[in-house]
Every structure is written in structure tokens, then in C-alpha cells.
Protein backbone atom coordinates (compact mmCIF):
# COMPACT_ATOMS: atom_id res chain seq x y z
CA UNK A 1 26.75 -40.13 -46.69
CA UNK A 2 30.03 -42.30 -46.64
CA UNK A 3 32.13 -41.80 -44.28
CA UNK A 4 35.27 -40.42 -45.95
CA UNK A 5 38.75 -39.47 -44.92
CA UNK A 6 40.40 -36.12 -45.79
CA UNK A 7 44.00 -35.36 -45.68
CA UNK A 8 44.68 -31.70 -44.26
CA UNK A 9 48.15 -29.64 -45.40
CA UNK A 10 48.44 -26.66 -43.39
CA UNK A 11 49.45 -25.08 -40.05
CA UNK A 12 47.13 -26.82 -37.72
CA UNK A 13 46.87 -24.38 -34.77
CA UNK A 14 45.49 -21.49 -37.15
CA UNK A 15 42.22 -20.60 -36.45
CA UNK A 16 41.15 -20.45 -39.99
CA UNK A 17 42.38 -24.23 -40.15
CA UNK A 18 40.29 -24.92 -36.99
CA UNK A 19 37.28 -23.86 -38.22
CA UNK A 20 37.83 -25.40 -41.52
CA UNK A 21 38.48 -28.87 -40.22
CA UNK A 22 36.06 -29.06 -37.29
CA UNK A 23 33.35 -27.77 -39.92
CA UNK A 24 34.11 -30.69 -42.25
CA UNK A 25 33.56 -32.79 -39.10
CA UNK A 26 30.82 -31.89 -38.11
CA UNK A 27 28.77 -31.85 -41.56
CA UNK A 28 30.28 -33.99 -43.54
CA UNK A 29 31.11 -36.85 -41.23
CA UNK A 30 34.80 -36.88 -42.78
CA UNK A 31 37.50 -38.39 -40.78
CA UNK A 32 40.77 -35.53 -41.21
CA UNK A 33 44.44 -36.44 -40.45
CA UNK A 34 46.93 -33.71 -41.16
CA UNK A 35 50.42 -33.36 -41.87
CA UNK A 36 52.30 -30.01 -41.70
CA UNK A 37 56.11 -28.63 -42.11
CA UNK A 38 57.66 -29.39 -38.15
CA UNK A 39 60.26 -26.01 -38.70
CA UNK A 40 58.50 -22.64 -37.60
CA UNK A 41 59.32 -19.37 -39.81
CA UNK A 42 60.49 -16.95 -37.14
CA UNK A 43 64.07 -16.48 -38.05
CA UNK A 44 66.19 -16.56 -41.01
CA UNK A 45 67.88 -19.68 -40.23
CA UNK A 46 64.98 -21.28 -39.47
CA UNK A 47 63.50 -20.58 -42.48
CA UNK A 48 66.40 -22.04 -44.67
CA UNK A 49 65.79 -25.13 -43.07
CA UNK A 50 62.20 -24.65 -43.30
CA UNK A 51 63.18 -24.61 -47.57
CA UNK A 52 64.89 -27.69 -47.06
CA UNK A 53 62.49 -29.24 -45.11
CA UNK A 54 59.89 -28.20 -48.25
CA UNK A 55 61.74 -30.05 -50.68
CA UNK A 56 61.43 -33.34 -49.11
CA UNK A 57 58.02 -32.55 -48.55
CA UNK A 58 56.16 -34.83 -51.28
CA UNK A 59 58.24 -37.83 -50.16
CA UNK A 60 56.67 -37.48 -46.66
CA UNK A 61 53.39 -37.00 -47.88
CA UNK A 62 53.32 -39.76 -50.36
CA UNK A 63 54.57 -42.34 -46.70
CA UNK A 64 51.51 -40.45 -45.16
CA UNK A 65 49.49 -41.28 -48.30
CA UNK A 66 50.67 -44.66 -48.28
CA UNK A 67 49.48 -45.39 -44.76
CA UNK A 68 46.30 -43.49 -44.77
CA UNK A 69 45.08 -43.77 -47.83
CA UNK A 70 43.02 -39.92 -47.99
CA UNK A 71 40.36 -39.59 -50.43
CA UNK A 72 40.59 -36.22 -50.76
CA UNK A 73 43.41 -33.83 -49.98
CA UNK A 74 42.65 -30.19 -49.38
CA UNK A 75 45.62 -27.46 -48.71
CA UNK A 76 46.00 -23.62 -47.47
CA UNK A 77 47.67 -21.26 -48.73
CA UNK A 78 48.79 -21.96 -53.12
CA UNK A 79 52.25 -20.98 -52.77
CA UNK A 80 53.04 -23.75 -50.47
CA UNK A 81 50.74 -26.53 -49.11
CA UNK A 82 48.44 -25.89 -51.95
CA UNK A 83 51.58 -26.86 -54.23
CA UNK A 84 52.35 -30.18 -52.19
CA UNK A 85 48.70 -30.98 -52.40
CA UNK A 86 48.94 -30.43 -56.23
CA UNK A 87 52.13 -32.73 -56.67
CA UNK A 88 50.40 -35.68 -54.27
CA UNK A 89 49.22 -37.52 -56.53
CA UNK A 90 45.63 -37.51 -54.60
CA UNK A 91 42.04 -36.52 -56.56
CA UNK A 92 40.41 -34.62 -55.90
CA UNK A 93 42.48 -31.41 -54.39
CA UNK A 94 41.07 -28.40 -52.89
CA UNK A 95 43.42 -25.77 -52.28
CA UNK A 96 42.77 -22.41 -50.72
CA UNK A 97 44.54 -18.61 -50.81
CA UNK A 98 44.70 -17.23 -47.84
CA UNK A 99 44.58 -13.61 -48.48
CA UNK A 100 43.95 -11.09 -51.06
CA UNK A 101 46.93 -13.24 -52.90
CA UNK A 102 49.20 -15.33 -51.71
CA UNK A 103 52.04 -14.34 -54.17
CA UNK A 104 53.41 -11.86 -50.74
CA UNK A 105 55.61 -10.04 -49.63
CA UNK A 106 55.20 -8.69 -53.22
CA UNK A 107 58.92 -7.31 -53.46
CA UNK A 108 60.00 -10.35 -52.90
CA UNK A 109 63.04 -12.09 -54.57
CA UNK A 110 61.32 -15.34 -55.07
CA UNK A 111 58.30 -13.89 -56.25
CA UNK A 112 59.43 -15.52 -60.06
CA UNK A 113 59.06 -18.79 -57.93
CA UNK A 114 56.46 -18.17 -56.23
CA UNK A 115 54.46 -17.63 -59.29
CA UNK A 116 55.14 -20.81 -61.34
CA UNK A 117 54.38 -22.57 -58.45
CA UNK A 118 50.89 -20.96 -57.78
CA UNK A 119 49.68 -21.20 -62.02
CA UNK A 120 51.10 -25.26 -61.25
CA UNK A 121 48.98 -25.59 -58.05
CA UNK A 122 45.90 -23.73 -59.43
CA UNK A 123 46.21 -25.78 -62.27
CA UNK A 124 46.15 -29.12 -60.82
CA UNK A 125 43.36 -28.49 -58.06
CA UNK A 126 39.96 -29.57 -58.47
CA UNK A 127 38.43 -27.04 -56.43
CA UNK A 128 40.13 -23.51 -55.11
CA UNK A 129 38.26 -21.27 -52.64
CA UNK A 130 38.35 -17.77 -52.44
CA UNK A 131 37.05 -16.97 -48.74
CA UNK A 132 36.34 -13.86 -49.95
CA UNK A 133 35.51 -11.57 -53.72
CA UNK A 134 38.67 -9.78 -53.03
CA UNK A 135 40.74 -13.33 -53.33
CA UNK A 136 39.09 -13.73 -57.23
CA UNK A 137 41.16 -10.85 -58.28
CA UNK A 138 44.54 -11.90 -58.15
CA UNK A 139 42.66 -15.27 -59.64
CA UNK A 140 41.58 -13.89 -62.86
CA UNK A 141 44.60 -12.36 -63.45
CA UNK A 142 46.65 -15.40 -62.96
CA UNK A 143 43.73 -16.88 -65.39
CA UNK A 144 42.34 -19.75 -63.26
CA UNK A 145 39.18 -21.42 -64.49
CA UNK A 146 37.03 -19.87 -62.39
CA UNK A 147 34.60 -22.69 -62.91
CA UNK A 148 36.64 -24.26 -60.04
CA UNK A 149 36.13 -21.24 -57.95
CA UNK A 150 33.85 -21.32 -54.94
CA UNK A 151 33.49 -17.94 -53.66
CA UNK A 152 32.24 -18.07 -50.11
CA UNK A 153 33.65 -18.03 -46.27
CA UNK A 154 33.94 -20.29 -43.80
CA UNK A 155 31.30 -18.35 -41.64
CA UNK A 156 31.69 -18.52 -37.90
CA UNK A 157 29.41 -19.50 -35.79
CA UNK A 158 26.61 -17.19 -34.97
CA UNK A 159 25.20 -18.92 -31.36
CA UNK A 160 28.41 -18.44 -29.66
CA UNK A 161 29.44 -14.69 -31.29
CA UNK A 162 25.68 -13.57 -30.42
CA UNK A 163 24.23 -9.96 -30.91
CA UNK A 164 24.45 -8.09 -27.98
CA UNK A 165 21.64 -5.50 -26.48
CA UNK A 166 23.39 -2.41 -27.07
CA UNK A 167 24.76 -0.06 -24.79
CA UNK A 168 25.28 3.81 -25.14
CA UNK A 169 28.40 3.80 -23.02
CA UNK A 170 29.55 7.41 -22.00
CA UNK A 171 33.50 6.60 -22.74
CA UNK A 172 34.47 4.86 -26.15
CA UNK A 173 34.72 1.19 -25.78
CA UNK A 174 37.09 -0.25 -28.25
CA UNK A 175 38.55 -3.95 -28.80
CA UNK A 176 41.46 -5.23 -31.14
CA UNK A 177 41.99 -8.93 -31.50
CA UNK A 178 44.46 -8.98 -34.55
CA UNK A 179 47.71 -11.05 -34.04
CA UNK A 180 50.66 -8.25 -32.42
CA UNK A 181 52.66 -8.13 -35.61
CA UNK A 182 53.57 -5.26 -37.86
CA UNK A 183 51.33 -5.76 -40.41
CA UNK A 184 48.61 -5.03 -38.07
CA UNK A 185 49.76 -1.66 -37.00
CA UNK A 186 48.61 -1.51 -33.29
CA UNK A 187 51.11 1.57 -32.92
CA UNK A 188 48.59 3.62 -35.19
CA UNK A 189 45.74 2.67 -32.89
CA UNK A 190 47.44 3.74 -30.07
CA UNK A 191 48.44 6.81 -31.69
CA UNK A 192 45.25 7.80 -32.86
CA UNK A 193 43.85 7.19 -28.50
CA UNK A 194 46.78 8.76 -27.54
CA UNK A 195 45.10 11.64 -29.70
CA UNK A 196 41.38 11.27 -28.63
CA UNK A 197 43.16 11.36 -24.79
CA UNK A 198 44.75 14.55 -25.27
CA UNK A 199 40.91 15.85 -26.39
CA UNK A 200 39.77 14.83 -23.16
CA UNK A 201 37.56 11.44 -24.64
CA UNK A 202 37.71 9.18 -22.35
CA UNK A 203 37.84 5.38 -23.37
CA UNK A 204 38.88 1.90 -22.59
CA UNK A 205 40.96 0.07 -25.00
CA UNK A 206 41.09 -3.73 -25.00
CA UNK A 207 44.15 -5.54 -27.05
CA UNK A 208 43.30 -9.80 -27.20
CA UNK A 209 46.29 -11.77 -28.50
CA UNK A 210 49.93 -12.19 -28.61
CA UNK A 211 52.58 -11.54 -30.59
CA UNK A 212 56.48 -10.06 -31.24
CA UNK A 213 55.31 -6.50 -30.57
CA UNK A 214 54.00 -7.35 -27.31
CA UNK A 215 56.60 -5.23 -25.27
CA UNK A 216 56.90 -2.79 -27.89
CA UNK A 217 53.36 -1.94 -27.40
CA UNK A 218 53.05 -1.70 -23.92
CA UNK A 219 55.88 0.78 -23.44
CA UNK A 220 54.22 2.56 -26.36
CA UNK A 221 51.58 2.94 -24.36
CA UNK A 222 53.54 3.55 -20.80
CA UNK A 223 55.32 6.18 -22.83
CA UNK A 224 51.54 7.81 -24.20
CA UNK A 225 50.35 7.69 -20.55
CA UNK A 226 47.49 5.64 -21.40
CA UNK A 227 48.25 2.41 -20.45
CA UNK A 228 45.79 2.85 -17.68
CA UNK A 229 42.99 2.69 -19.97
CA UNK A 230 44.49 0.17 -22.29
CA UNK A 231 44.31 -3.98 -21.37
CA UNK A 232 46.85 -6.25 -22.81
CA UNK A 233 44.85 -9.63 -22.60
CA UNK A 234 47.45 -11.75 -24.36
CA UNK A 235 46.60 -15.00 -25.86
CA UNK A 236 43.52 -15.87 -24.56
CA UNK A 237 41.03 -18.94 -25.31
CA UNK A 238 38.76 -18.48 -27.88
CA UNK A 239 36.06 -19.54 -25.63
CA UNK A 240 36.54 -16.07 -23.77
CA UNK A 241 36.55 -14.08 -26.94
CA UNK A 242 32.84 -13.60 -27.43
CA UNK A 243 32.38 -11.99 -23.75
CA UNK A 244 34.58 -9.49 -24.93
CA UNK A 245 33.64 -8.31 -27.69
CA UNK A 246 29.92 -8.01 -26.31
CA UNK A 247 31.52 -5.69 -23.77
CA UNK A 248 32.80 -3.49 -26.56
CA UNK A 249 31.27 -1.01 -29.05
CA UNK A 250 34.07 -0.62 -31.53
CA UNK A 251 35.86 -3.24 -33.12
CA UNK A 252 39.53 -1.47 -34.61
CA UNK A 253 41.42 -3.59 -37.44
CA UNK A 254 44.13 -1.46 -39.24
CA UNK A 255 46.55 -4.31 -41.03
CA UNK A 256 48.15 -3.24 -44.31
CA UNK A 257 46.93 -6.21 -46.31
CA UNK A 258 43.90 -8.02 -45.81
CA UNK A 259 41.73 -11.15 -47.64
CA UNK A 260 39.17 -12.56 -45.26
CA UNK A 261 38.75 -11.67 -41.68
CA UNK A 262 36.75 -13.98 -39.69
CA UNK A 263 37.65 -11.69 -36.83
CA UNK A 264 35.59 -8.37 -38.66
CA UNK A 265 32.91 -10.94 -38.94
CA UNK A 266 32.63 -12.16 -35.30
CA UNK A 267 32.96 -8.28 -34.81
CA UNK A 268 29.83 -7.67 -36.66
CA UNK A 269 27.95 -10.62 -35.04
CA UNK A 270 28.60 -8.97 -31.67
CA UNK A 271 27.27 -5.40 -32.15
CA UNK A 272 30.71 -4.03 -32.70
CA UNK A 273 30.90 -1.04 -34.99
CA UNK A 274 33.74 -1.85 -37.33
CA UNK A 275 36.60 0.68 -37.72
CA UNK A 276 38.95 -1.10 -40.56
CA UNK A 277 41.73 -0.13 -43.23
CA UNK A 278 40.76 1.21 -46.28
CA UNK A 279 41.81 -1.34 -48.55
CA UNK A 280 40.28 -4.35 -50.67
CA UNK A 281 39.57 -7.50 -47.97
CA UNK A 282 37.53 -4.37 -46.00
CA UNK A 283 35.87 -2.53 -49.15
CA UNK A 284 34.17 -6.05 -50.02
CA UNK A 285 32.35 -6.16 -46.43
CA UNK A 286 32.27 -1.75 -44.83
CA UNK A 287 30.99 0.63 -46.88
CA UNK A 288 32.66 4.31 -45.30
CA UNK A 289 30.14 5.65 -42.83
CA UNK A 290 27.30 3.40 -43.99
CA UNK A 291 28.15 0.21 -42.09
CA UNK A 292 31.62 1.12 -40.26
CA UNK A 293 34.53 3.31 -41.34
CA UNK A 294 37.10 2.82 -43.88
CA UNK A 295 40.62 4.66 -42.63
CA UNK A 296 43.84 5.36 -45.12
CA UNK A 297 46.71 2.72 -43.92
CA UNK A 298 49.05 4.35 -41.21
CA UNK A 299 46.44 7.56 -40.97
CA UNK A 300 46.76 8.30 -36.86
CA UNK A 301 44.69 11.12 -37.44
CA UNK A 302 41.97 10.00 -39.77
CA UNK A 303 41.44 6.70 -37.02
CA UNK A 304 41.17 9.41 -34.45
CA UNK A 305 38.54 11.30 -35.72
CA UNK A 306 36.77 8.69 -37.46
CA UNK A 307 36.45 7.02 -34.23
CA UNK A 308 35.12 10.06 -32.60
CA UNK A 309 32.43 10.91 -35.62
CA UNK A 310 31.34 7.29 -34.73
CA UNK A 311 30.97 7.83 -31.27
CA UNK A 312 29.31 10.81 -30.82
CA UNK A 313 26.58 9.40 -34.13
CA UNK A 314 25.01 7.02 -31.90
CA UNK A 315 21.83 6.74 -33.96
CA UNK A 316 24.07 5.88 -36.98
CA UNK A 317 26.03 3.33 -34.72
CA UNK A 318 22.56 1.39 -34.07
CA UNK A 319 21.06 1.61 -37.17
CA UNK A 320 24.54 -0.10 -38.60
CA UNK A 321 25.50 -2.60 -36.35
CA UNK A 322 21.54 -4.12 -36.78
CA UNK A 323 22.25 -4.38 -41.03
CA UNK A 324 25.63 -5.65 -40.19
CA UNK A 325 24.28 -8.86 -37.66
CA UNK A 326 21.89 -9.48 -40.37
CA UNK A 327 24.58 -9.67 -43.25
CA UNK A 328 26.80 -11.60 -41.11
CA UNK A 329 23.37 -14.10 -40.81
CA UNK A 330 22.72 -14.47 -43.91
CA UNK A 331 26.56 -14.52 -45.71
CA UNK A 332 28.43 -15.90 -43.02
CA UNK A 333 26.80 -18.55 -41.08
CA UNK A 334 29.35 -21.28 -40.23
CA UNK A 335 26.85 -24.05 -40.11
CA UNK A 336 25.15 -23.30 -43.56
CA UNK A 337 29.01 -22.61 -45.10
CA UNK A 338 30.50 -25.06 -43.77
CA UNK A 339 27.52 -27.22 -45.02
CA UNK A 340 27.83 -26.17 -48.12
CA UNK A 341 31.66 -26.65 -48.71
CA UNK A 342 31.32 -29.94 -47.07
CA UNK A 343 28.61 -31.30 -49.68
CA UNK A 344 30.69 -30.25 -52.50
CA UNK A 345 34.12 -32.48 -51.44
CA UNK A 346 31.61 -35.07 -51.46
CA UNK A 347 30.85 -34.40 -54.79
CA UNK A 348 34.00 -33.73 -55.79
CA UNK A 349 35.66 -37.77 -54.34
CA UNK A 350 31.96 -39.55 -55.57
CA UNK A 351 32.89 -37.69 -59.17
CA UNK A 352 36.67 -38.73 -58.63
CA UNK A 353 35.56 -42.48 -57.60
CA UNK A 354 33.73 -43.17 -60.77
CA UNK A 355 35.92 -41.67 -63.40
């Protein structure tokens, strides 16, 4: 194949955007140069300047255009990056949503906005991907042409988050590796071990990451008298992540809204049983007690003894966690994904080059 260069809009230190680039890399030989807003979106003054900084976006892409001359753009996220992608002027444009919609917070004030933007952006892309079957929802309503709609995830990769032998241990092993915001409710997770302490279960609780809530948590847990069972890892390299969650035999993920979660998947990969929120992004992956356990948003109790129904079912826990490495095998293998997505942008600029 010709080699081919790709512009990438989008917050380069994301994971998700990671994986996407380094997969394009790697099998599809493209060359990727980025270009992403400089003002972060942590305070309300910063994120007026971050609005001003977006409407002088498309003149700084068009200078980036000018000198690197992309034959392809590709964007996260429709409601922003997706949008500058659309108005770039470059063919062909791949955009992606980035969770079960992008049109969020939904009470939002700009939400009017936000939605003529979106219809402009899905209208203008050549190809939108929905990481997940919960993403085509809000699609169809919004009537895209689904024609341009490739359903399928990025995958991770399955050598370095590799299956585990698994181990009945005698105390609950549990891991969390969800960013420490609110949407990810790590208050109702301790809540629910604060419960399943007070029974007498004994368990060790690891939380990866970083995050606002941080301090929050750990005097939570100070306050629960279990933060001697409880690590706080902080941010950690991702290179470490795969050790632990081979030493864990329940991966927790409660977050109030939910698309794709490459986590849940590198969770499955590893022999974690999955304990997740009950709500679309989960539903398309855990079916309730079949694979892993589906728990009502902000339900302390339900977690608690959800958890504990796992834990003492060990036979269940086995027989699921085998079904669940071999779904992740054959749905969400990075290299055949990322193969996959990499042969259609090539596709996509030869059709582009010869109309």
C-alpha cells in the first residue's frame, strides 16, 4: 500500500486516541500528525477561552492543512473535532462519537447547538464509527446514513491483556481502573465494601488512576475504616496495567453513562469477572448473571450483594470468564480491528483520489 498521511483532531493523550493512532501505524503504514485545542476544560474560565479558542479553530487547521497536506482527516468526538474535521475542507473525513452520544450533558443549555452541529458533521463525513451498537442509537435517530456506519471497536490487544490461570482466592479480589471523576461513582463502590466489611468478607480493593476525587476518596475510605484493604495506585503506566488486573478476580465499573469501554474489555481478556452499571454501553457486552452482573446506577446495596452472589458462585465465575476471553477474541482483537479500519481509510482516500 501507499504510504499515506492522516491528519488526527482530538485530545492526543487519551487512550482511546492512542490506540487509534498507533493502530493506523502499525497496519496501515499511514504517517499521522495531529493538531488539538492547547486550552484544557477544567474550569469555567478556561472553558470560555477554550470557546474562543474553537472558533478560530478552522483557520489553524486550514495553516496545518496548508503545510502538511493530509489525505485523510479523521476526528473524535461529533460535537467538536468531528465538526472541524467536517468544515476542513479535507476528503475523505472519518469522524467518531465517543459515547453512547455525544450530544451530553443532556440538560445542557447548548444542547440546540450542539445538535446542528452534530446533523452538519455527520453529514459531511465520509465514514462515522460507532465503537460500539449502543453508539447507532442516538445515530438513527439523528437519521445518519447508516451506510457510512462502521460498527466495530478498536479492540485491544490480546498478547499483552492475556488470560490468566484462575485463582479461587479466599477474600474477594476486586480492581477499578475508571478515571476518579463523578461520573464514575467510586463512592458507591466503596459503599457497597464498606457493606461486605461490616459482613465480615474480607477483600482487597485495588483503585488504578487519577483524578479530582482523589482525596475525596481516600478519606471516604479513612472515614469507612477500610482503607487498609483498599490501594490507591494513581496514574500508573499502562504497561503495569495488565499485571494487575491478572492479580484480580473482579473487575467493578459503575459510571452513569457509558458507550465503549476498552477498559471492560481488557477486563474480560484478563479473567476478571465484570461487575458493571446497568445501562446501555454494558447491556450490549454483560448479560445479568450469565457473563457478569448488571447493577442499578448509585445501588450501594445491589453492588454489595451482587458482588457477594459472584463470589461465593465460583463455578459460575469460571464457566463465565472462559465465554467472555473468547468473545473478547473473536470481537475485539486490536490487530484484526485495527486492520480492518485501517483498510477501509485506504479505500476511502484511493475512492477520494480518483473522483
Amino acid at each position: 500500500m501507499e504510504k499515506r498521511k492522516i491528519l488526527f483532531l482530538g485530545e492526543t493523550y487519551r487512550a482511546d486516541a492512542i490506540t487509534w493512532m498507533n493502530g493506523l501505524k502499525e497496519f496501515g503504514d499511514f504517517e499521522i500528525i495531529t493538531w488539538e485545542l492547547k486550552t484544557p476544560n477544567t474550569s469555567f474560565f478556561s472553558r470560555l477561552f477554550r470557546i474562543f479558542e474553537f472558533t478560530t479553530a478552522p483557520f489553524q487547521i486550514r495553516k496545518c492543512i496548508k503545510k502538511e497536506h493530509p489525505d485523510m482527516i479523521i476526528a473524535e468526538r461529533t460535537t467538536s473535532y468531528g465538526f472541524l474535521a467536517a468544515l476542513s475542507g479535507v476528503k475523505p473525513v472519518a469522524i467518531a462519537q465517543q459515547g453512547r452520544t455525544d450530544l451530553w450533558p443532556e440538560n445542557s443549555i447548548l444542547l440546540p447547538l450542539k445538535i446542528i452541529i452534530q446533523n452538519y458533521a455527520f453529514k459531511k463525513a465520509d465514514l462515522i464509527h460507532a465503537w460500539g451498537p449502543v453508539m447507532t442509537i442516538s445515530m438513527r435517530k439523528a437519521n445518519v446514513d447508516m451506510q457510512k456506519v462502521l460498527v466495530m471497536p478498536k479492540g485491544i490487544d490480546l498478547q499483552q491483556f492475556g488470560n490468566k490461570e484462575n485463582t479461587n482466592s479466599e477474600k474477594i479480589t476486586a480492581i477499578v481502573t475508571r478515571s476518579l471523576m463523578p461520573e464514575y461513582r467510586h463512592d458507591t463502590i466503596l459503599k457497597a465494601f464498606d457493606i461486605l466489611n461490616q459482613k465480615g468478607i474480607d477483600f482487597k480493593l485495588t483503585i488504578v488512576g487519577n483524578g479530582k476525587l482523589l482525596p475525596a476518596l481516600k478519606e471516604l475510605a479513612t472515614n469507612l475504616k477500610i482503607d487498609d484493604k483498599i490501594n490507591f495506585t494513581g496514574r500508573i503506566p499502562n504497561t503495569e496495567l495488565p499485571k494487575l488486573l491478572q492479580q484480580s478476580s473482579f473487575y467493578i465499573s459503575m459510571p452513569i453513562t457509558e458507550g465503549v469501554s476498552a477498559s471492560l474489555f481488557e477486563a474480560m481478556a484478563s479473567n476478571c469477572y465484570p461487575v458493571v452499571t446497568d445501562i446501555p454501553g454494558n447491556q450490549s457486552w454483560i448479560t445479568h448473571r450469565k457473563n457478569g452482573q448488571l447493577i442499578s446506577i448509585d445501588n450501594t446495596k445491589m453492588l454489595a450483594d451482587e458482588l457477594l452472589w459472584a463470589f461465593e458462585n465460583k463455578e459460575h465465575r469460571n464457566v463465565a470468564i472462559q465465554k467472555n476471553r473468547k468473545f473478547v477474541e473473536e470481537n475485539a482483537d486490536y490487530k484484526m480491528n485495527m486492520k480492518i479500519i485501517a483498510e477501509k481509510y485506504h479505500q476511502l482516500i484511493n475512492t477520494s483520489k480518483t473522483n
